[in-house]
N, C-alpha and C. Protein backbone atom coordinates (compact mmCIF):
# COMPACT_ATOMS: atom_id res chain seq x y z
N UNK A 1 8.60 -9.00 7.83
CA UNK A 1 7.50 -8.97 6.86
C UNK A 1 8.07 -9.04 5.45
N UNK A 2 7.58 -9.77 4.58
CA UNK A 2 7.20 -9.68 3.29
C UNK A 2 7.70 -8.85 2.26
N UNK A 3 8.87 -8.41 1.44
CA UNK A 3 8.63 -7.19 0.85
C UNK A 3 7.42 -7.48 -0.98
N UNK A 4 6.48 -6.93 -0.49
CA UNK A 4 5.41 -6.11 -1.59
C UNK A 4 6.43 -6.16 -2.90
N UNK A 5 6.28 -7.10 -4.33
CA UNK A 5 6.30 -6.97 -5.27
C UNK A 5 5.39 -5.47 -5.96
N UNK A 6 6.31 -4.78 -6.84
CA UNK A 6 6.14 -3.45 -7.68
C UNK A 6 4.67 -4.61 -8.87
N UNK A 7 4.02 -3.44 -9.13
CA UNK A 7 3.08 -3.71 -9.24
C UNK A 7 3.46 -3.99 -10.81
N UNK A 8 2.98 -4.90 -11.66
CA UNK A 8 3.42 -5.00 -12.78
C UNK A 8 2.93 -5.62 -13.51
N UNK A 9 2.97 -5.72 -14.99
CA UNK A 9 2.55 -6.80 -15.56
C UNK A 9 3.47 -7.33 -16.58
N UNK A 10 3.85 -8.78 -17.28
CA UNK A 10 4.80 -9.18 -18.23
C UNK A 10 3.70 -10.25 -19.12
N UNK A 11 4.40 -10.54 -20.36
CA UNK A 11 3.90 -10.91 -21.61
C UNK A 11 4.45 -12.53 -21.14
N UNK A 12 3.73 -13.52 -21.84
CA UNK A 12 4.21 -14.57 -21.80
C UNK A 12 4.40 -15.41 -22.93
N UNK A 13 5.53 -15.83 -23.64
CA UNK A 13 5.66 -16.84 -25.07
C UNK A 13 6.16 -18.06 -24.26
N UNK A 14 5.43 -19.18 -24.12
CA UNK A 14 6.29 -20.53 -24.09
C UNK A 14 6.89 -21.05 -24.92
N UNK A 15 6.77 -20.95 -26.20
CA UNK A 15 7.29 -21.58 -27.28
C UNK A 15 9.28 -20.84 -27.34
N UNK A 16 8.88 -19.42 -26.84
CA UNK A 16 10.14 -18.98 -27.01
C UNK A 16 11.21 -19.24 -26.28
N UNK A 17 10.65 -19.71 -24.68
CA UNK A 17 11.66 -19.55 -23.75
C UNK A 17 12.19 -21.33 -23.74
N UNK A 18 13.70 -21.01 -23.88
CA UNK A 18 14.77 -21.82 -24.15
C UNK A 18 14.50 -23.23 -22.86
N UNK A 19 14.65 -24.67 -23.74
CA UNK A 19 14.44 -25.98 -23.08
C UNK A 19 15.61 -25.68 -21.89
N UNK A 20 15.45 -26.44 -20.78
CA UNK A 20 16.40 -27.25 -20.21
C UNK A 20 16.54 -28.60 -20.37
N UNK A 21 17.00 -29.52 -20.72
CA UNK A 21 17.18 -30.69 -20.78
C UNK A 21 17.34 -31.53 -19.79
N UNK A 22 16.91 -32.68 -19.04
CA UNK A 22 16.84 -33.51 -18.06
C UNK A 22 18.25 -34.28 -18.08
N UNK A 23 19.47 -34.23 -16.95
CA UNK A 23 20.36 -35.19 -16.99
C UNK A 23 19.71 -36.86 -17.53
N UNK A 24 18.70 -37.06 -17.06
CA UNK A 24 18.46 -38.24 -17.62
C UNK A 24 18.26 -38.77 -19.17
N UNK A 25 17.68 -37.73 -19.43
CA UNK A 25 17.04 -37.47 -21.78
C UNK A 25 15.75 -37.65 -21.07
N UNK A 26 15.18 -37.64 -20.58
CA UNK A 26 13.59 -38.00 -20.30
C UNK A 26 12.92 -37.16 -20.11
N UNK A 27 13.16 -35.58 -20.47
CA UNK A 27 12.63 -34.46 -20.30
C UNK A 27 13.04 -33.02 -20.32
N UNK A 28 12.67 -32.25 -20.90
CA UNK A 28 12.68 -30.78 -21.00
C UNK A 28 12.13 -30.07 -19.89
N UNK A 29 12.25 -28.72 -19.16
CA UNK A 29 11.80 -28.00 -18.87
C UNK A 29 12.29 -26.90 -19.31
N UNK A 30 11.33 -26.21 -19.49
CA UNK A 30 11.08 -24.17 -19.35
C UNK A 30 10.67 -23.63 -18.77
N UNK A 31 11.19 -23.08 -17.90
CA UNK A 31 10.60 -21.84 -16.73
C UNK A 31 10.30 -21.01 -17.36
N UNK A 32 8.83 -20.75 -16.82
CA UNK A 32 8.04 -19.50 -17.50
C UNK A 32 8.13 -18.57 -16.42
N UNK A 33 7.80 -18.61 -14.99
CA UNK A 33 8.33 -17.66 -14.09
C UNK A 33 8.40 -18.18 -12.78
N UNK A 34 9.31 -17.79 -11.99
CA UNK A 34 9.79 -18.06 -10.37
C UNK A 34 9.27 -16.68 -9.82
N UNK A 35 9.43 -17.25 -8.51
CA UNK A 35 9.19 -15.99 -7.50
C UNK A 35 10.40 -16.01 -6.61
N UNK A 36 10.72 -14.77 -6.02
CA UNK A 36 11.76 -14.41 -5.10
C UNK A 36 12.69 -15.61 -4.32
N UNK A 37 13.90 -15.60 -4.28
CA UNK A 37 14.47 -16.90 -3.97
C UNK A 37 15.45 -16.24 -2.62
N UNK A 38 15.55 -16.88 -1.37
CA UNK A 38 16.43 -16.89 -0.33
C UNK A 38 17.61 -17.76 -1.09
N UNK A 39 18.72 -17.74 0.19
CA UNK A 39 20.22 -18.57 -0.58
C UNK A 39 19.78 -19.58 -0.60
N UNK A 40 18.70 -20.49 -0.49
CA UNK A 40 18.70 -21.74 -1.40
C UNK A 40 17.69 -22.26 -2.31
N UNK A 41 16.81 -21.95 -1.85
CA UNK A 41 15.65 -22.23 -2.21
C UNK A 41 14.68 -20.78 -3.38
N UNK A 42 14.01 -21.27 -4.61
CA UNK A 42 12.97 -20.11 -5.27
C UNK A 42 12.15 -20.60 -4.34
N UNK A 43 11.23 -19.37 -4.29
CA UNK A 43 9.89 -19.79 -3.09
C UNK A 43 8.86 -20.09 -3.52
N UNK A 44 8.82 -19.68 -5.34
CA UNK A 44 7.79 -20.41 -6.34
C UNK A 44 8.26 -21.01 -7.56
N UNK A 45 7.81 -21.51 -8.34
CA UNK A 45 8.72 -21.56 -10.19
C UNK A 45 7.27 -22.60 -10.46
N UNK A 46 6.45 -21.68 -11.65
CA UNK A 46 5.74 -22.20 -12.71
C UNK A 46 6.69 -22.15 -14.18
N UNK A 47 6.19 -24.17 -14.23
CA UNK A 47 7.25 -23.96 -15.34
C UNK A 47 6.41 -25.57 -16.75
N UNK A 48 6.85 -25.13 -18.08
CA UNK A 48 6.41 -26.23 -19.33
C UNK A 48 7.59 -27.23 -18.69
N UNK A 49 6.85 -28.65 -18.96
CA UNK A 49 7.60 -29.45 -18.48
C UNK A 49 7.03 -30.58 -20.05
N UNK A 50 8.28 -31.40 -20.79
CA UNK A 50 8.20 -32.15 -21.81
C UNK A 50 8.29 -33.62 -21.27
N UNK A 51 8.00 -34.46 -20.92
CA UNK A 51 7.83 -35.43 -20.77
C UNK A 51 8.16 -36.46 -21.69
N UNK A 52 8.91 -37.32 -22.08
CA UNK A 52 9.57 -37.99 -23.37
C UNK A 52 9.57 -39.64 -22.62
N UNK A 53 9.15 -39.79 -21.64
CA UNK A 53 8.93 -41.31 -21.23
C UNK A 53 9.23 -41.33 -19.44
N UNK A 54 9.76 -42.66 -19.48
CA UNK A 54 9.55 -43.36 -17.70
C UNK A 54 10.82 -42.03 -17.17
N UNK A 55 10.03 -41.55 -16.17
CA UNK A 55 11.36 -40.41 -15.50
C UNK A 55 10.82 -40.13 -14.12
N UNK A 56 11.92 -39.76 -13.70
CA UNK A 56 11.53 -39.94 -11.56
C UNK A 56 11.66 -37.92 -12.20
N UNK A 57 10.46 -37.20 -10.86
CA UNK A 57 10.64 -36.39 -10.83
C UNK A 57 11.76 -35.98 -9.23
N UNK A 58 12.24 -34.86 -9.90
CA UNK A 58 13.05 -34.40 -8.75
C UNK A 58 12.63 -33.79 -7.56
N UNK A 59 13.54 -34.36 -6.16
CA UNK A 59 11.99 -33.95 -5.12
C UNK A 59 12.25 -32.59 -4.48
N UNK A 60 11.47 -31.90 -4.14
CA UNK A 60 11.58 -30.80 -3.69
C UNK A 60 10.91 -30.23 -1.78
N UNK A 61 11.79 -31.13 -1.40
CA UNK A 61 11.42 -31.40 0.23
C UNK A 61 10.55 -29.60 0.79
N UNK A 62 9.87 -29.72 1.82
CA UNK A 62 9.00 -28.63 2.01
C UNK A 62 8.09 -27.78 0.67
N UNK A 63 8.11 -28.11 -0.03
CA UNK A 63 7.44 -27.88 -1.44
C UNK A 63 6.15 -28.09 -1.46
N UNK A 64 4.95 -27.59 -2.14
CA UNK A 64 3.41 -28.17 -2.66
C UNK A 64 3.84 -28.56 -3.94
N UNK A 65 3.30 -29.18 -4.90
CA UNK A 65 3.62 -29.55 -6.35
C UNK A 65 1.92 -29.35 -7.01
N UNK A 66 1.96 -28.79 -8.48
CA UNK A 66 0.39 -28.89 -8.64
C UNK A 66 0.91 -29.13 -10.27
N UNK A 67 0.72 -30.52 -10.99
CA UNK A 67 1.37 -30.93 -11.97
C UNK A 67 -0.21 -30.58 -13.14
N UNK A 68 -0.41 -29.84 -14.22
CA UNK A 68 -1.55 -29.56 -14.94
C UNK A 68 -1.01 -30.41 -16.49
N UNK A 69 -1.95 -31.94 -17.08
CA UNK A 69 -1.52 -32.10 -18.08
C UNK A 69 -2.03 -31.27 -19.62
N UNK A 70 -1.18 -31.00 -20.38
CA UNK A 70 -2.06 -30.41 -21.25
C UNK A 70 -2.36 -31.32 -22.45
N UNK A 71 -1.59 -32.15 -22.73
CA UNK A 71 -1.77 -33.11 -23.92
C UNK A 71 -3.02 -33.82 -23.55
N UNK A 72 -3.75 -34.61 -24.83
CA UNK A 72 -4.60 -35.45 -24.46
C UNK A 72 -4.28 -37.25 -23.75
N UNK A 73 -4.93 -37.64 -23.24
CA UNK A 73 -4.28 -39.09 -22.58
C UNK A 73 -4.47 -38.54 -21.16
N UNK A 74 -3.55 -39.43 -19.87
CA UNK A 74 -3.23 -39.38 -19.00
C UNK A 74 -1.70 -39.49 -18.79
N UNK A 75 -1.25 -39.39 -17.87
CA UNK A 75 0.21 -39.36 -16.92
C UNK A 75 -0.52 -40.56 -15.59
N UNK A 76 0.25 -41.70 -14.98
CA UNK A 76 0.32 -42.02 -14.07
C UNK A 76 1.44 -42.00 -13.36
N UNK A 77 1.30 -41.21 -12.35
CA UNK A 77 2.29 -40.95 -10.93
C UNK A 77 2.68 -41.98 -9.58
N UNK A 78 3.74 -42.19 -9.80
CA UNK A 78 3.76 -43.57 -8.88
C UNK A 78 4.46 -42.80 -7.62
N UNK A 79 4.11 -42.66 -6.18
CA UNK A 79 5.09 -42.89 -5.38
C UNK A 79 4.86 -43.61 -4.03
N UNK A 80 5.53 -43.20 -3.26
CA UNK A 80 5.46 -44.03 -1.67
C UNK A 80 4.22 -44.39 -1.03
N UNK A 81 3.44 -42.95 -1.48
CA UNK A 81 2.10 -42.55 -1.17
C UNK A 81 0.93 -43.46 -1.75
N UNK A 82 1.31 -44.02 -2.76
CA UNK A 82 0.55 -44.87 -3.78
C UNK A 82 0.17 -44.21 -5.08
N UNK A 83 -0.57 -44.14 -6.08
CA UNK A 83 -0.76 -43.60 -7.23
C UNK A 83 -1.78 -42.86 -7.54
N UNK A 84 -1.70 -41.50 -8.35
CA UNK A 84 -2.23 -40.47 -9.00
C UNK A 84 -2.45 -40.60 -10.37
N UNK A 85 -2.95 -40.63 -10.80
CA UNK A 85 -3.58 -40.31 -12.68
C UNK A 85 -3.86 -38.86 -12.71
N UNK A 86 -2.76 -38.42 -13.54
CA UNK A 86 -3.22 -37.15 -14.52
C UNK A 86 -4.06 -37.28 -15.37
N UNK A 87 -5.17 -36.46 -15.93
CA UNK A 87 -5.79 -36.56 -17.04
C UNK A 87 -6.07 -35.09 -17.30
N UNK A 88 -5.66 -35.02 -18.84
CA UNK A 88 -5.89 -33.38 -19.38
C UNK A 88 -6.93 -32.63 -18.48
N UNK A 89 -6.22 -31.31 -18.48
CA UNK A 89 -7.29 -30.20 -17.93
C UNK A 89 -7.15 -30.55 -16.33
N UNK A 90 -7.39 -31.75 -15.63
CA UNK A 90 -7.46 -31.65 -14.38
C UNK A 90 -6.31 -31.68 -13.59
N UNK A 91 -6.00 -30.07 -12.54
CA UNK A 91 -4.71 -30.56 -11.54
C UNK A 91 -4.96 -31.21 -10.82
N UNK A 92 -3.79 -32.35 -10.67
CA UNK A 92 -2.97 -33.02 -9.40
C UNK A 92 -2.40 -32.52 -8.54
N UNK A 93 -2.40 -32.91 -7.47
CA UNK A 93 -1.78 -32.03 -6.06
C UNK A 93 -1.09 -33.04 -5.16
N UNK A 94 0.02 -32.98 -4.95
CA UNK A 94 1.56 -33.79 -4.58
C UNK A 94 2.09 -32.70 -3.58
N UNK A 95 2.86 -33.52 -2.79
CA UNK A 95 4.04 -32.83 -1.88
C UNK A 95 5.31 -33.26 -2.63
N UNK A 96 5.69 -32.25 -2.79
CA UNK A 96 7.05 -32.66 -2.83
C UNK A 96 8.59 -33.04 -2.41
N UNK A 97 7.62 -33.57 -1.21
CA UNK A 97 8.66 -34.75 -0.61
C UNK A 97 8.62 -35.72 -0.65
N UNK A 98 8.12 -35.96 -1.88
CA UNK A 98 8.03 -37.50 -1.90
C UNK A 98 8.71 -37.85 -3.44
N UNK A 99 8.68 -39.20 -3.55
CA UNK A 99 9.70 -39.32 -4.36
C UNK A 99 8.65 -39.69 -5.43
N UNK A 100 8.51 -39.19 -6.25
CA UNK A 100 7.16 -39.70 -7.81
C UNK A 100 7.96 -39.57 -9.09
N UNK A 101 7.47 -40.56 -9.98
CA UNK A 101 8.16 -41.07 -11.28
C UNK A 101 6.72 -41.51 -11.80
N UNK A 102 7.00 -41.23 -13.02
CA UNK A 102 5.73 -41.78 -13.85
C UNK A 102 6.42 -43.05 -15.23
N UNK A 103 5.30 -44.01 -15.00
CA UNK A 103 5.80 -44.56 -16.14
C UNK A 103 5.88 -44.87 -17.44
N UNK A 104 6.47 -45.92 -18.18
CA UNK A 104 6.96 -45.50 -19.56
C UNK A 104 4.87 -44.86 -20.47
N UNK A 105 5.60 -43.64 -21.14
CA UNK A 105 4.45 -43.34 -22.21
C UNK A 105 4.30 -43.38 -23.75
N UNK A 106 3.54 -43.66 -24.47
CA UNK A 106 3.72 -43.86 -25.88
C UNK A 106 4.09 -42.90 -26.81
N UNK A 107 3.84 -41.67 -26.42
CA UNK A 107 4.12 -40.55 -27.16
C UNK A 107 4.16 -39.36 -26.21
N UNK A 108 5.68 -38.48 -26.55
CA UNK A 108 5.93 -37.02 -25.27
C UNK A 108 4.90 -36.39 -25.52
N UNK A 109 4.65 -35.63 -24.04
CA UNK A 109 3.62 -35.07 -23.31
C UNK A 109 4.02 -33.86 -22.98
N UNK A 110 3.22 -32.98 -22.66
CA UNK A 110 3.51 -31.28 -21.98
C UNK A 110 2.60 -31.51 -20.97
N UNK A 111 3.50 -31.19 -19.91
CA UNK A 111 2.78 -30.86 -18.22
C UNK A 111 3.13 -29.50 -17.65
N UNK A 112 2.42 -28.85 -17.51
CA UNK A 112 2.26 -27.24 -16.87
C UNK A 112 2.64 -27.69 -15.02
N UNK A 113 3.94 -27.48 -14.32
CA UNK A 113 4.23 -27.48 -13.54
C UNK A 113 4.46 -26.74 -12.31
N UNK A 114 3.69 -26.56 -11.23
CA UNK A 114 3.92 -25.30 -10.17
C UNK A 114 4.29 -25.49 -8.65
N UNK A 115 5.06 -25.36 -8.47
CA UNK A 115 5.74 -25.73 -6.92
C UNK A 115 5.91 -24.11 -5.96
N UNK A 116 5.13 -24.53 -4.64
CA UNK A 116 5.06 -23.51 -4.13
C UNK A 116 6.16 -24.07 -2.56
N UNK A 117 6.67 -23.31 -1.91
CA UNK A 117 7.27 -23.17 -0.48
C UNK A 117 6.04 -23.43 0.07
N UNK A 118 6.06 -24.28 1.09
CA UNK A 118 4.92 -25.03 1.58
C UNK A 118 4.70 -23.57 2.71
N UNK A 119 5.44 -23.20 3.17
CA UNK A 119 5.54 -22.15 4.16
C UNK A 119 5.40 -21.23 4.53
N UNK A 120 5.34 -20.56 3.11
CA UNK A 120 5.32 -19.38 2.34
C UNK A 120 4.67 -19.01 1.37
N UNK A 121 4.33 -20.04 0.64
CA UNK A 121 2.84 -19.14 -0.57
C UNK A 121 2.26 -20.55 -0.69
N UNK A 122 0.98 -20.22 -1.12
CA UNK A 122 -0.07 -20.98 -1.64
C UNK A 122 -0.39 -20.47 -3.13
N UNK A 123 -0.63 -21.95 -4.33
CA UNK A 123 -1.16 -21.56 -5.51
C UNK A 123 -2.65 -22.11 -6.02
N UNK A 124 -3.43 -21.58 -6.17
CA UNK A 124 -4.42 -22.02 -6.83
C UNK A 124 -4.42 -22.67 -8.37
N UNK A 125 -4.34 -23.26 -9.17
CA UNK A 125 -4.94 -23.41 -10.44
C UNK A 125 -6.11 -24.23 -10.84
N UNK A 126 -6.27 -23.52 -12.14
CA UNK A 126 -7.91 -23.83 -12.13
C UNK A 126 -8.01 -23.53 -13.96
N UNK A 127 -8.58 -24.07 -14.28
CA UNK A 127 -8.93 -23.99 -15.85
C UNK A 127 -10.49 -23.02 -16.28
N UNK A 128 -10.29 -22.37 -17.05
CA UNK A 128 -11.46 -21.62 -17.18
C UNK A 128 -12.20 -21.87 -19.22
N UNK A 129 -13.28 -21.60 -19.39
CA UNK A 129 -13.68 -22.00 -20.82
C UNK A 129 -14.52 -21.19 -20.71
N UNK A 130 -15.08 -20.07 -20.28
CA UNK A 130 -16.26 -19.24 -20.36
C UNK A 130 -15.82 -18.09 -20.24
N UNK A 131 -16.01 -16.90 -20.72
CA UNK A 131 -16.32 -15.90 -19.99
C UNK A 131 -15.89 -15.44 -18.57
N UNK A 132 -15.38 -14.78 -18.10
CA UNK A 132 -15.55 -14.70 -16.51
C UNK A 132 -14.41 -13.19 -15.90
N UNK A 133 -14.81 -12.28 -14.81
CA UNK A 133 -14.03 -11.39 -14.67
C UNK A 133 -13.55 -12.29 -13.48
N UNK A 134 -12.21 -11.92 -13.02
CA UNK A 134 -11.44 -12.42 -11.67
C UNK A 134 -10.64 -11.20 -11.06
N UNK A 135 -10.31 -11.15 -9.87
CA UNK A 135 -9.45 -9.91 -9.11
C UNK A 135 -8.55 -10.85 -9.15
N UNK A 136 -7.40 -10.48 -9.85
CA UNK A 136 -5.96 -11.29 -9.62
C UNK A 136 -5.46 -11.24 -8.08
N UNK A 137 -4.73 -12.67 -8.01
CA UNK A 137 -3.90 -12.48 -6.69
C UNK A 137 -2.74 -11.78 -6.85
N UNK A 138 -1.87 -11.97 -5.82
CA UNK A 138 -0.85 -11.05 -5.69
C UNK A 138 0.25 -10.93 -6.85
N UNK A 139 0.29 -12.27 -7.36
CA UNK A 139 0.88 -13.25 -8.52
C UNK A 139 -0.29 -13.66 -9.24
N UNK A 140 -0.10 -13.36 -10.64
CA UNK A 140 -1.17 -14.05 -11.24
C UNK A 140 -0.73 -14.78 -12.75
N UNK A 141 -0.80 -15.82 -12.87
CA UNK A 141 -0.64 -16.26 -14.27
C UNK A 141 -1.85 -16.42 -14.88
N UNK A 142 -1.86 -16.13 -16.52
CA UNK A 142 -2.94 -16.61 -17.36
C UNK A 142 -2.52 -16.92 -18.65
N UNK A 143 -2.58 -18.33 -18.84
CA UNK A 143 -1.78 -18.62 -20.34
C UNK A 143 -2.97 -19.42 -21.49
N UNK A 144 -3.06 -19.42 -22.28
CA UNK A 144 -4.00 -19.65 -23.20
C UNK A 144 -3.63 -20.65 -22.84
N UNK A 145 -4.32 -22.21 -23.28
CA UNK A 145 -4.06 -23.02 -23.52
C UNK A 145 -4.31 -23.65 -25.18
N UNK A 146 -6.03 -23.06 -25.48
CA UNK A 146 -6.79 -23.47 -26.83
C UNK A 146 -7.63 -22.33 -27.42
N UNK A 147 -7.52 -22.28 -28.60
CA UNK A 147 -8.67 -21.23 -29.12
C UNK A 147 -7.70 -19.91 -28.79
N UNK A 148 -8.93 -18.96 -28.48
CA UNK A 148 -8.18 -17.56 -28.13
C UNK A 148 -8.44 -16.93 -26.72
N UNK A 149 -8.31 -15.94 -26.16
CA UNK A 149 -8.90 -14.97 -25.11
C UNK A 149 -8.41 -13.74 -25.29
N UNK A 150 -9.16 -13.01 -24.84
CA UNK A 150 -9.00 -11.53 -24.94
C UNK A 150 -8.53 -11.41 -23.17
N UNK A 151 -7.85 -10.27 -22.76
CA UNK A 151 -7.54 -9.91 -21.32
C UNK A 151 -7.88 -8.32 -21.37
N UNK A 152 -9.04 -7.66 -20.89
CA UNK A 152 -9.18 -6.52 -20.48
C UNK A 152 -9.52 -5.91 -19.09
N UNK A 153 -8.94 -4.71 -19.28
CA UNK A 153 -8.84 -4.29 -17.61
C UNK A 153 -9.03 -2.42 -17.68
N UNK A 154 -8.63 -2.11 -16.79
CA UNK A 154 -8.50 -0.14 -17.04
C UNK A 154 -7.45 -0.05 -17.15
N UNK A 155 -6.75 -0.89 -17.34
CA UNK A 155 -5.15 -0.61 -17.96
C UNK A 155 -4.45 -1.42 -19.40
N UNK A 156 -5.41 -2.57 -19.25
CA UNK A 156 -5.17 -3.66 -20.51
C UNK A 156 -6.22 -3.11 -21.48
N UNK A 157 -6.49 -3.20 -22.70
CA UNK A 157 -7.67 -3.35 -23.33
C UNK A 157 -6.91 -4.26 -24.47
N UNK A 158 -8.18 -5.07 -24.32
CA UNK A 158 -8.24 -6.71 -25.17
C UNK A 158 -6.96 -7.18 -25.69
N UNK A 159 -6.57 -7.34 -24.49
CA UNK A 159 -4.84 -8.10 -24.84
C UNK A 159 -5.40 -9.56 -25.39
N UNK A 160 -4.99 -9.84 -26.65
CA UNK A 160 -5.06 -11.19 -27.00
C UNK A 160 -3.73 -11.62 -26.76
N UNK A 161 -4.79 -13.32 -26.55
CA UNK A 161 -3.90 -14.51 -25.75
C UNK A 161 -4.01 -15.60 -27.07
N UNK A 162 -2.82 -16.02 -27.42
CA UNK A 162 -3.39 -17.38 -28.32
C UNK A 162 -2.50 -18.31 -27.65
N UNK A 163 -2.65 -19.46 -28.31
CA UNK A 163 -2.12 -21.18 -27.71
C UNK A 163 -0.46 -20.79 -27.10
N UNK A 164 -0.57 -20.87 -25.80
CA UNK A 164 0.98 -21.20 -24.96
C UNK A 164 1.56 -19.55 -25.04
N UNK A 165 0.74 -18.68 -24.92
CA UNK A 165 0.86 -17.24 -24.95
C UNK A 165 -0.03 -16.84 -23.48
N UNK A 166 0.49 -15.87 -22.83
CA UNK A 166 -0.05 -15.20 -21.53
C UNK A 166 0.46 -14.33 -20.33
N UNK A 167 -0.64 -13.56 -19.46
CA UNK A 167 0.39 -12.55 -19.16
C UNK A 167 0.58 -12.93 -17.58
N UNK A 168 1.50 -12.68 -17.22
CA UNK A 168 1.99 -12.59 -15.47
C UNK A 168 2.01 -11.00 -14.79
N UNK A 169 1.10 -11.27 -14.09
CA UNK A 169 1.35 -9.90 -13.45
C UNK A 169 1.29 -9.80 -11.85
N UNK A 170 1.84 -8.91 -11.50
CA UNK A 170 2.56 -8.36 -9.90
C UNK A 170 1.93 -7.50 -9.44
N UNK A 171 1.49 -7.90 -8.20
CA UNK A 171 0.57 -6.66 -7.48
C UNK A 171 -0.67 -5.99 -8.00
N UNK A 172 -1.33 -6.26 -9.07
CA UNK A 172 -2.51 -5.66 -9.69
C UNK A 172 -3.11 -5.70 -9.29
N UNK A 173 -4.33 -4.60 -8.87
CA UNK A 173 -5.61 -4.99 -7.87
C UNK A 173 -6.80 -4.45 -9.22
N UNK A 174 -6.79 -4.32 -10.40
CA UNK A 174 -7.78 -3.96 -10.93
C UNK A 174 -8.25 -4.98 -11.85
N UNK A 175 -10.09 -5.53 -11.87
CA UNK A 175 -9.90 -6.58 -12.22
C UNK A 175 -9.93 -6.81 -13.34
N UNK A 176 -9.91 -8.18 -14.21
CA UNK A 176 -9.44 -8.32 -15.25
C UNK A 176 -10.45 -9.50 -15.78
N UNK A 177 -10.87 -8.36 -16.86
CA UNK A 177 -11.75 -9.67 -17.64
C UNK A 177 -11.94 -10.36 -19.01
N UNK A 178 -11.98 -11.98 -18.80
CA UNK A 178 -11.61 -12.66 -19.96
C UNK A 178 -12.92 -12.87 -20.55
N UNK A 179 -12.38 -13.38 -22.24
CA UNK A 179 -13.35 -13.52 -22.82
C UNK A 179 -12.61 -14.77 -24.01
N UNK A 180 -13.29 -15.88 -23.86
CA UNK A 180 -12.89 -16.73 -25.19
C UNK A 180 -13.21 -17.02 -26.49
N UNK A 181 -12.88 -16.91 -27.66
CA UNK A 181 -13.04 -17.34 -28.82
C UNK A 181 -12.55 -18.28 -29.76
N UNK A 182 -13.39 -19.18 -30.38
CA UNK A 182 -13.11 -20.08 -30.86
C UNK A 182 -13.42 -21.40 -30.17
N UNK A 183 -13.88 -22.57 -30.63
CA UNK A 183 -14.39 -23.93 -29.94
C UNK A 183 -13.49 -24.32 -29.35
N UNK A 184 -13.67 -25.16 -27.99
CA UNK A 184 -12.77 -25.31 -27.04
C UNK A 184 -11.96 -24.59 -27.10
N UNK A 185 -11.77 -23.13 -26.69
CA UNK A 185 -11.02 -22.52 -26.08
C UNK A 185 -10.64 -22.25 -24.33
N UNK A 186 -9.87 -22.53 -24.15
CA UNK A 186 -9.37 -23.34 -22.91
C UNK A 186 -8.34 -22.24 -21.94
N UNK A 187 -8.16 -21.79 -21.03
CA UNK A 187 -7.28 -20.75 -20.04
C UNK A 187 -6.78 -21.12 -18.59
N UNK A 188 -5.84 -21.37 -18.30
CA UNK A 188 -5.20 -21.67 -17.15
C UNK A 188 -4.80 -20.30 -16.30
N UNK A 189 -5.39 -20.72 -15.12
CA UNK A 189 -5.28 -19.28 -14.55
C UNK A 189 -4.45 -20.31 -12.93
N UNK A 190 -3.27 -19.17 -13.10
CA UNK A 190 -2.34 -19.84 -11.84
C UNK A 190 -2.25 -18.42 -11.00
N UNK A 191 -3.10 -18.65 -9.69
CA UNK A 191 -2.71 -17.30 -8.69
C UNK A 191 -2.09 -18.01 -7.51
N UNK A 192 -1.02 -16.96 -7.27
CA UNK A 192 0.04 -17.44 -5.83
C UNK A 192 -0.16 -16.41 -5.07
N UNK A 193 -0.46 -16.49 -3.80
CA UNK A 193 -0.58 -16.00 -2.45
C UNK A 193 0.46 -15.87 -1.57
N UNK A 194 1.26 -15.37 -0.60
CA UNK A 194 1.80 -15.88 0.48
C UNK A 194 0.99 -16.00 1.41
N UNK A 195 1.52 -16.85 2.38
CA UNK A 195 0.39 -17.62 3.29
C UNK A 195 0.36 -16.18 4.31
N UNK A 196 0.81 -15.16 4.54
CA UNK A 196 0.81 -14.14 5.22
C UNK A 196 -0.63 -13.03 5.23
N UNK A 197 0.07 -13.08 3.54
CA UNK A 197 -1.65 -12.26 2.84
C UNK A 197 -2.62 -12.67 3.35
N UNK A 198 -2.82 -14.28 3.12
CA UNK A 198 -3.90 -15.21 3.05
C UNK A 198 -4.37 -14.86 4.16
N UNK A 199 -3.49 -15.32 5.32
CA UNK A 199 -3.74 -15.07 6.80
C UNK A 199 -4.40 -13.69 7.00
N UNK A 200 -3.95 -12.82 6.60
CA UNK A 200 -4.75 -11.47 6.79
C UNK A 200 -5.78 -11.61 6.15
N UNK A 201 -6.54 -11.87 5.48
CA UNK A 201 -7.57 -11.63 4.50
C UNK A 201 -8.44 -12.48 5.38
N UNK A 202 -8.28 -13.42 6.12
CA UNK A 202 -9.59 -14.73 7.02
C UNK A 202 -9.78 -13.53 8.09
């Protein structure tokens, strides 16, 4: 069985956490957070991904992939499978065993990136613009995207969220409710499951 993540919560800055650079030049990433890793494999990693033109993504055999664009425009995804169009706000959903490259773009892009162990957890994401309380999953991300949000709970009160700011939290069962301010204000909410939980809960 499973060992139960300590119940927790962490702050999130994207702007702060340090690029990786693509052997190719065709891209940045920043891991904003992974989940528990065996000797080879993390079993999750949501991560800012920079996009700077034509680049093959790297494949990640037994993997889900859920690619979220945030810039305005589209991303087109080419692979074996045939082709995907990103367009802001809406996720794409890929295996990542397959081999996908997108091609050349006119101006770099930010893609919100989440790869789950096909085996082992499931992620939801989903964009929110209203109002709304949610019971976090076991894993929960929530990162501003536009405008503002407030995050309150019986343990939070009105944690503000602004642009590429948000919190991750572990094991929380108390729920948590948002609130947005400002026109198009925009919230990405990423919850990860293991397929174990899941299974218990049907």
């Amino acid at each position: 069985m499973a060992l139960q993540p300590q119940a927790s919560v962490r702050f999130i800055d994207c702007a702060a956490l340090p690029p990786e650079p693509w052997a190719n030049g065709n891209g940045t990433t920043r891991t904003i957070a992974r989940g528990p890793s065996n000797r080879t494999d993390v079993g999750w990693r949501v991560s800012l991904v920079t996009l700077n033109g034509a680049a093959k993504f790297s494949q990640f055999s037994g993997f889900n992939r859920t690619l979220l664009l945030l810039d305005e425009g589209s991303v087109d995804l080419h692979s074996q499978d045939g082709q995907l169009v990103a367009r802001t706000g809406q996720p794409v959903h890929f295996s990542g065993d397959l081999h996908v490259w997108v091609s050349m773009m006119t101006n770099a892009v930010n893609v919100l990136n989440v790869i789950t162990q096909r085996d082992n957890y499931r992620a939801a994401v989903s964009i929110a613009s209203n109002s709304l309380r949610i019971t976090p999953a076991q894993t929960h991300l929530l990162i501003c995207l536009a405008g503002q949000w407030t995050v309150s709970s019986s343990v939070l009160r009105d944690v503000l969220l602004t642009p590429m700011k948000g919190i991750w939290t572990e094991g929380r069962q108390e729920d948590l409710d948002l609130r947005p301010f400002g026109p198009g204000a925009q919230l990405v909410s990423i919850a990860i499951e293991t397929v174990e939980r899941l299974a218990a809960s049907n």
